[in-house]
N, C-alpha and C. Protein backbone atom coordinates (compact mmCIF):
# COMPACT_ATOMS: atom_id res chain seq x y z
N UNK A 1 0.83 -1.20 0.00
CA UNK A 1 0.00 0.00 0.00
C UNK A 1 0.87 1.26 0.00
N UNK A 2 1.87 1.13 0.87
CA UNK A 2 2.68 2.55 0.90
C UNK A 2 3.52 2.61 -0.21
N UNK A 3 3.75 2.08 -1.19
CA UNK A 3 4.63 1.84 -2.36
C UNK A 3 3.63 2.42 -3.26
N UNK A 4 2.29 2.21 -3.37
CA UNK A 4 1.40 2.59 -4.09
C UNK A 4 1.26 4.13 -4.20
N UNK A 5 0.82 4.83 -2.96
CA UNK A 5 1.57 6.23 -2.32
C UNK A 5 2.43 6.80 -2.88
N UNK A 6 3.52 6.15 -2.85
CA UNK A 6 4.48 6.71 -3.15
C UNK A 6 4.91 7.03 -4.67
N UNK A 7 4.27 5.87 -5.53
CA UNK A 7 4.24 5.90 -6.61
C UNK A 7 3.91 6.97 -7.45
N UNK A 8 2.27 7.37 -6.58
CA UNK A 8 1.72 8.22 -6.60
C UNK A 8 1.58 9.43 -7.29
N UNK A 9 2.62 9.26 -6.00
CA UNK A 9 3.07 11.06 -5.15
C UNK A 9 4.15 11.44 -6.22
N UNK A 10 4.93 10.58 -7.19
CA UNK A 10 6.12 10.54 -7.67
C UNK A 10 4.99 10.92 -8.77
N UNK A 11 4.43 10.23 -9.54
CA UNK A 11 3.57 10.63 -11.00
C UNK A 11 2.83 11.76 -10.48
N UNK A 12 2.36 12.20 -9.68
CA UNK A 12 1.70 13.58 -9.91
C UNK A 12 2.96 14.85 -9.99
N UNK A 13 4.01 14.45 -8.99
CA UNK A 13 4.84 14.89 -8.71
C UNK A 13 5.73 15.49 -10.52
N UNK A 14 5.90 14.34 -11.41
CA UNK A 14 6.58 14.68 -12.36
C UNK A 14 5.53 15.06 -13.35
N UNK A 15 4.23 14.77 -13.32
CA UNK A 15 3.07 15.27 -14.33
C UNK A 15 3.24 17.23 -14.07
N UNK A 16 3.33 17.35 -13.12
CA UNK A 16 3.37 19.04 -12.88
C UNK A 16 4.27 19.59 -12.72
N UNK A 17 5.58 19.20 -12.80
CA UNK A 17 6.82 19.35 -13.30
C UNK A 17 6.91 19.62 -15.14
N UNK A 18 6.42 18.17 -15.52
CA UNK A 18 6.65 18.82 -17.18
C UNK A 18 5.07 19.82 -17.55
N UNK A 19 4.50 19.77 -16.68
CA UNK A 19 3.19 20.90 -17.51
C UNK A 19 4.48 22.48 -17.07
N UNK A 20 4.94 22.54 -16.22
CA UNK A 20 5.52 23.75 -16.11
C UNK A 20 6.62 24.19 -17.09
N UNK A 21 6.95 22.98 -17.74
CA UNK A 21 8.08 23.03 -18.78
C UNK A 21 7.48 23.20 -19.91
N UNK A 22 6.45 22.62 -20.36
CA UNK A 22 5.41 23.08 -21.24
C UNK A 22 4.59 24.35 -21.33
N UNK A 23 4.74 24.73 -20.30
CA UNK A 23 4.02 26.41 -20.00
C UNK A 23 5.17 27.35 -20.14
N UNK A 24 6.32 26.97 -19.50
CA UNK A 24 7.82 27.77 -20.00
C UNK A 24 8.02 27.76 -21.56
N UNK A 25 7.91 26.85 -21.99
CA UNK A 25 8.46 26.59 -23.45
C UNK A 25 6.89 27.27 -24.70
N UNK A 26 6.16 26.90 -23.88
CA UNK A 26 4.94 27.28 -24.81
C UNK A 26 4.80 29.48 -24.43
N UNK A 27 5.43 29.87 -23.65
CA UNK A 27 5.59 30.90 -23.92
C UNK A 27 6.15 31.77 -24.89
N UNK A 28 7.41 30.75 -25.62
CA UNK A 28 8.10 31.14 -26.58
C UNK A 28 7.01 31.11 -28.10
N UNK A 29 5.39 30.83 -28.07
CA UNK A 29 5.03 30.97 -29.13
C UNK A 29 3.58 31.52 -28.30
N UNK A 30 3.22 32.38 -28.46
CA UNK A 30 1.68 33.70 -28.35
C UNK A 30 0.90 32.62 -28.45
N UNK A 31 0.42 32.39 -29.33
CA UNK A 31 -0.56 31.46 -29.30
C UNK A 31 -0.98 30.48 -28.55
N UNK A 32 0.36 29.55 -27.65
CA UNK A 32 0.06 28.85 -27.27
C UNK A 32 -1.37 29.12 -25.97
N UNK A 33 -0.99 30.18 -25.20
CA UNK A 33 -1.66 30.41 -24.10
C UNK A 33 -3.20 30.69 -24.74
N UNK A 34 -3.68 31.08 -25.79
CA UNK A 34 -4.99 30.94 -26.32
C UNK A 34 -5.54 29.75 -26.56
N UNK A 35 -4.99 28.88 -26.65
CA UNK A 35 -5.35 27.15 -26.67
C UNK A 35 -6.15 26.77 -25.61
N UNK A 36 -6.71 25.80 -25.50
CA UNK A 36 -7.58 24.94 -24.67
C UNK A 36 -6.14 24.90 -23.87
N UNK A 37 -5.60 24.17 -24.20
CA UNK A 37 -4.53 23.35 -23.43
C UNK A 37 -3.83 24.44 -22.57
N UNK A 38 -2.80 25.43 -23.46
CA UNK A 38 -2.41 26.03 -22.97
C UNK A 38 -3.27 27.15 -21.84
N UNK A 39 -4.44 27.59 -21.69
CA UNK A 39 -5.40 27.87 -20.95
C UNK A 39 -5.31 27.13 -19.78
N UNK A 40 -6.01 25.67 -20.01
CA UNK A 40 -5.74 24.30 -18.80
C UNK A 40 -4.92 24.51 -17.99
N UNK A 41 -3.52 24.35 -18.80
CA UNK A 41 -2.17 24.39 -17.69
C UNK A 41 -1.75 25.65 -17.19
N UNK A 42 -2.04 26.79 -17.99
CA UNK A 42 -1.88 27.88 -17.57
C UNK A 42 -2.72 27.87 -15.71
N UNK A 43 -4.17 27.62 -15.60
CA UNK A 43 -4.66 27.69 -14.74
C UNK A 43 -3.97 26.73 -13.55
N UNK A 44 -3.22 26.14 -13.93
CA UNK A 44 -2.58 25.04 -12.82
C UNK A 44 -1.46 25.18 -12.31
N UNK A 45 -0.48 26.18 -13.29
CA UNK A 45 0.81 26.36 -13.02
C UNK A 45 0.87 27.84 -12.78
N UNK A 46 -0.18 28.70 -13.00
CA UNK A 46 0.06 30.54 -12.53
C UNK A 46 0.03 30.62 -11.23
N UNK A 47 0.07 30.13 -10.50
CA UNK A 47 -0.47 30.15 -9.29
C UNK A 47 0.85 30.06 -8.79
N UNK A 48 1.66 29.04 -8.62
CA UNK A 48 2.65 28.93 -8.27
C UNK A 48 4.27 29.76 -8.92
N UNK A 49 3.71 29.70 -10.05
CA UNK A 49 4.56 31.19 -10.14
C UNK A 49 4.21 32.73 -10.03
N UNK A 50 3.02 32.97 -9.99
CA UNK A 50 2.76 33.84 -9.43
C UNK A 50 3.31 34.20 -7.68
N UNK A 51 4.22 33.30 -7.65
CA UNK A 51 4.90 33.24 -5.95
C UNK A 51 5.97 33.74 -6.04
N UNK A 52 6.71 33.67 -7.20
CA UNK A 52 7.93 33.57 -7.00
C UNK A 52 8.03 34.78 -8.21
N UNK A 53 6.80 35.03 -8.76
CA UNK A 53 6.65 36.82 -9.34
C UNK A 53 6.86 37.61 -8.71
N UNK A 54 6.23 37.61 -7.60
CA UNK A 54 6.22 38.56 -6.19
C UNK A 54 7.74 39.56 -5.92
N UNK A 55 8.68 38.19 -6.29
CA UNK A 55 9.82 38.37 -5.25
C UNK A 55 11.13 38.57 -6.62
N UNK A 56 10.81 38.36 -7.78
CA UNK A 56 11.26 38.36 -9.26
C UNK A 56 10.41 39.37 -9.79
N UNK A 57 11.04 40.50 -10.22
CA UNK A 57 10.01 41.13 -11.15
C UNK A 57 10.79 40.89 -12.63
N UNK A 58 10.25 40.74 -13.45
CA UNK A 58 10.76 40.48 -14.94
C UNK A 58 11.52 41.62 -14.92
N UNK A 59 12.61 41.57 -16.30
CA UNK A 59 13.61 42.22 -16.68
C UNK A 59 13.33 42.67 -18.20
N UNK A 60 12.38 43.75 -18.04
CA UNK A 60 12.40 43.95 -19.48
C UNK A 60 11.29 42.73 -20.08
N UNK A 61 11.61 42.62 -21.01
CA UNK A 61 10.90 41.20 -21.65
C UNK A 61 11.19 39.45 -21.10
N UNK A 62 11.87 39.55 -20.51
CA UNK A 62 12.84 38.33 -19.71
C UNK A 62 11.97 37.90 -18.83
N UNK A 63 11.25 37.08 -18.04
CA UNK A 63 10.35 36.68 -16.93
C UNK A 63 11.98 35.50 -16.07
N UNK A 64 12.46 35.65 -15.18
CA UNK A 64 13.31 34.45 -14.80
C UNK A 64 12.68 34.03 -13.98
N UNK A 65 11.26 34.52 -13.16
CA UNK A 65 10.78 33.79 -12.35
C UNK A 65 10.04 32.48 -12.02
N UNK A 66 9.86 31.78 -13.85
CA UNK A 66 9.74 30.78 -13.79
C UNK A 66 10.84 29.87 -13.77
N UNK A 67 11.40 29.90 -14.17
CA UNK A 67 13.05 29.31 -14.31
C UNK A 67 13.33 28.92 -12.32
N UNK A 68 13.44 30.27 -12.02
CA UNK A 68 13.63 29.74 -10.45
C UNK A 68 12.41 29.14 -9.65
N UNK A 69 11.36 29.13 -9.96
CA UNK A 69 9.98 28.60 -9.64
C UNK A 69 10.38 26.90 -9.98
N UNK A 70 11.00 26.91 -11.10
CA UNK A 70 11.23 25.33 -11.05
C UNK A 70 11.95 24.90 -10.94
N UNK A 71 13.70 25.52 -10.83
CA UNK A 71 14.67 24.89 -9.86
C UNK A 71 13.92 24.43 -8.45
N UNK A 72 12.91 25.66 -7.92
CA UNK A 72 12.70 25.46 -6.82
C UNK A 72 11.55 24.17 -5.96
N UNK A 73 11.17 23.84 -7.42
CA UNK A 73 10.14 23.04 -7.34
C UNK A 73 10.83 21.15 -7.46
N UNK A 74 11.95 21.17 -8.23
CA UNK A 74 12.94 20.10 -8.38
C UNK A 74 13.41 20.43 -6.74
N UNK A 75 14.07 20.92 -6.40
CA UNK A 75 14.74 21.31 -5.00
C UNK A 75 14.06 20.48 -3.66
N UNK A 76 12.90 21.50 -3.79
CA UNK A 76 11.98 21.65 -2.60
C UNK A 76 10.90 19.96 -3.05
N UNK A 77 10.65 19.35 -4.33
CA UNK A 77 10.20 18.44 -4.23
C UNK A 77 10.66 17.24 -3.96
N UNK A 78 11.93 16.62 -4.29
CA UNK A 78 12.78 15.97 -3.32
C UNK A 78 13.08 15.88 -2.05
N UNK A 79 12.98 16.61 -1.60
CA UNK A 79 13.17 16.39 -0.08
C UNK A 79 11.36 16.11 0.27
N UNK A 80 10.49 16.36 -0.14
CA UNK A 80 9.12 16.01 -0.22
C UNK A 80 8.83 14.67 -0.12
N UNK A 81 9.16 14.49 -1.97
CA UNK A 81 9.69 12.51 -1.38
C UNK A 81 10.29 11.75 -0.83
N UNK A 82 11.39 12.68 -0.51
CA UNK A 82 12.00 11.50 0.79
C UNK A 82 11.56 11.70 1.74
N UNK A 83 10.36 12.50 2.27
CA UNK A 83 9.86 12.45 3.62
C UNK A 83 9.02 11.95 3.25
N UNK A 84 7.95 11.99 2.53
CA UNK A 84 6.89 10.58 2.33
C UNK A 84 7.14 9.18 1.91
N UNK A 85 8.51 9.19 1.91
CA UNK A 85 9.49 7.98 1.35
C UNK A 85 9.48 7.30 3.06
N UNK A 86 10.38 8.21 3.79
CA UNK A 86 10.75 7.66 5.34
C UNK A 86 9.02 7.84 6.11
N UNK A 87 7.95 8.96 5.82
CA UNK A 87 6.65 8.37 6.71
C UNK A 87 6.28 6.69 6.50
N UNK A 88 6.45 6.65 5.06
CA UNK A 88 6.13 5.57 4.42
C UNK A 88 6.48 4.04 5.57
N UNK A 89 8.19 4.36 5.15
CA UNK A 89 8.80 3.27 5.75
C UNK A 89 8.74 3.04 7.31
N UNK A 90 8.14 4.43 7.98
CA UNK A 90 8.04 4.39 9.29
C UNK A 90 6.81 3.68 9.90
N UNK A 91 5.83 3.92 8.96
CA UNK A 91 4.23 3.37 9.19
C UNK A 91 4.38 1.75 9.17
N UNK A 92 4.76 1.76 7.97
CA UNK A 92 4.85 0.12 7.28
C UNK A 92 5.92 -0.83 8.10
């Protein structure tokens, strides 16, 4: 059961990882954000960079605050799984 969890936690974990790479990269073409899709993910991933807007203000035409939004999200999500890695192993 806790392997299942964890599995989980790991596929949602990397599903919203690449939508953010897809929302980075789909910036490089206007259109994309008028799309269904790009709309979709837009609504899933502004939020969280809208955090790290706050504290980043763009440079001109340059936005880096997604860039560090998802170092920070690789960073800060690892140590995530290894603590639901060790609750895991602690329960079980």
């Amino acid at each position: 059961m806790g392997s299942i969890i964890l599995q989980a936690g790991q596929y949602i974990y990397d599903i919203y990882y690449w939508m953010m790479i897809i929302f980075i990269l789909g910036s490089w073409f206007p259109q994309f954000h008028a799309t269904k899709v790009g709309m979709w993910i837009g609504r899933l991933v502004e939020p969280y960079f809208a955090i790290f807007r706050r504290f980043i203000p763009p440079l001109g035409v340059i936005d880096l605050s997604p860039l560090v939004a998802l170092i920070a999200y690789r960073y800060l999500g690892g140590f995530a799984l290894a603590g639901l890695r060790q609750i895991i192993s602690m329960i079980a």
